[in-house]
Protein backbone atom coordinates (compact mmCIF):
# COMPACT_ATOMS: atom_id res chain seq x y z
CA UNK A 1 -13.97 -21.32 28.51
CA UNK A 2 -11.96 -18.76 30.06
CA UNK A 3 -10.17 -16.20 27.97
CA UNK A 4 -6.27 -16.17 29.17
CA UNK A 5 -5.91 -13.34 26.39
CA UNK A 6 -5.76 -10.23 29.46
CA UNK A 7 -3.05 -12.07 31.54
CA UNK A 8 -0.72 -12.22 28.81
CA UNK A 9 0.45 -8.35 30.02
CA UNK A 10 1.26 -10.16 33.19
CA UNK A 11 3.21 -13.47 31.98
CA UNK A 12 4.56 -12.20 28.81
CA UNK A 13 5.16 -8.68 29.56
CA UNK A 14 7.61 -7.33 26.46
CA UNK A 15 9.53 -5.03 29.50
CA UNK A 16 10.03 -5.19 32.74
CA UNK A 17 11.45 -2.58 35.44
CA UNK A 18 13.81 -4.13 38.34
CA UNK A 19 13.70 -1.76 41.04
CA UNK A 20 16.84 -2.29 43.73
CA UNK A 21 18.89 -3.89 41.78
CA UNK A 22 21.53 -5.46 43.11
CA UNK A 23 25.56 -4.79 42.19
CA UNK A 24 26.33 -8.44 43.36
CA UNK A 25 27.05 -10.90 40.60
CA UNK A 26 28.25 -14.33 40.33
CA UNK A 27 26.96 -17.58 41.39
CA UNK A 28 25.84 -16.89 44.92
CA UNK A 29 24.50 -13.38 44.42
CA UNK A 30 20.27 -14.38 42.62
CA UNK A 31 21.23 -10.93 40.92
CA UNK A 32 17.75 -10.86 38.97
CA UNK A 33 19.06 -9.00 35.97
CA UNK A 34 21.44 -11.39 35.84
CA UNK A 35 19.16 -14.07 36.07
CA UNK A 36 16.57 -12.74 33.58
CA UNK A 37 19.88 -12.10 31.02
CA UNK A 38 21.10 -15.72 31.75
CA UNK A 39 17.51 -16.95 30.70
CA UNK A 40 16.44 -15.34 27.38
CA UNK A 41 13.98 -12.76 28.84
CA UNK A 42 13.62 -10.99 24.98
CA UNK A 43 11.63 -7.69 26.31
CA UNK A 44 13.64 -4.77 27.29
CA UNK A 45 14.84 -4.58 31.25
CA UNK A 46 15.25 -1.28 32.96
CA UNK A 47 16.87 -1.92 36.02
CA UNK A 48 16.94 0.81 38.38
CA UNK A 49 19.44 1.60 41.28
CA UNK A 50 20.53 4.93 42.30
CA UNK A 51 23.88 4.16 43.61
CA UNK A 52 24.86 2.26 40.49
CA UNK A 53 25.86 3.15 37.10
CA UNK A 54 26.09 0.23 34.89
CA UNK A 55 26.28 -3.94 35.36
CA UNK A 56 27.25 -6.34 33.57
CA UNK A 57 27.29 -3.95 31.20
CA UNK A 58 23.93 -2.84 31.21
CA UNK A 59 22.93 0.79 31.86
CA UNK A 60 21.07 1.30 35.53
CA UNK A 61 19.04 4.04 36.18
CA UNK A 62 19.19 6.35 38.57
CA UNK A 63 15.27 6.01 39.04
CA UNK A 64 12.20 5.25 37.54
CA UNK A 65 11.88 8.89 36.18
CA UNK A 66 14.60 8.53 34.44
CA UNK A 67 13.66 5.59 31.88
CA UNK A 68 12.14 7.85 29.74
């Protein structure tokens, strides 16, 4: 039997970092945060996008050095 125990980092990861994200939201845009908020993700998201402050009124980071 095959132990499934290591990919559950992959396919239940408790965060995940969205690098680009996009400032589009709304129907048409496949904004992933917005897609992963719409869907009951439960880890924490740190999306990242230097030209963007804050959507849907989550924070964005400047870049991946700055999540912690």
């Amino acid at each position: 039997m095959v132990n499934v125990q290591p990919m559950k980092v992959f396919m239940e990861p408790r965060s995940i970092a969205i690098i680009g994200v996009s400032r589009d939201t709304g129907e048409d845009s496949f904004n992933i945060l917005e897609n992963i908020m719409n869907h009951g993700f439960s880890g924490k998201v740190y999306p990242v996008n230097p030209s963007i402050d804050q959507i849907l009124g989550v924070k964005i980071y400047p870049s991946v050095g700055d999540i912690y």
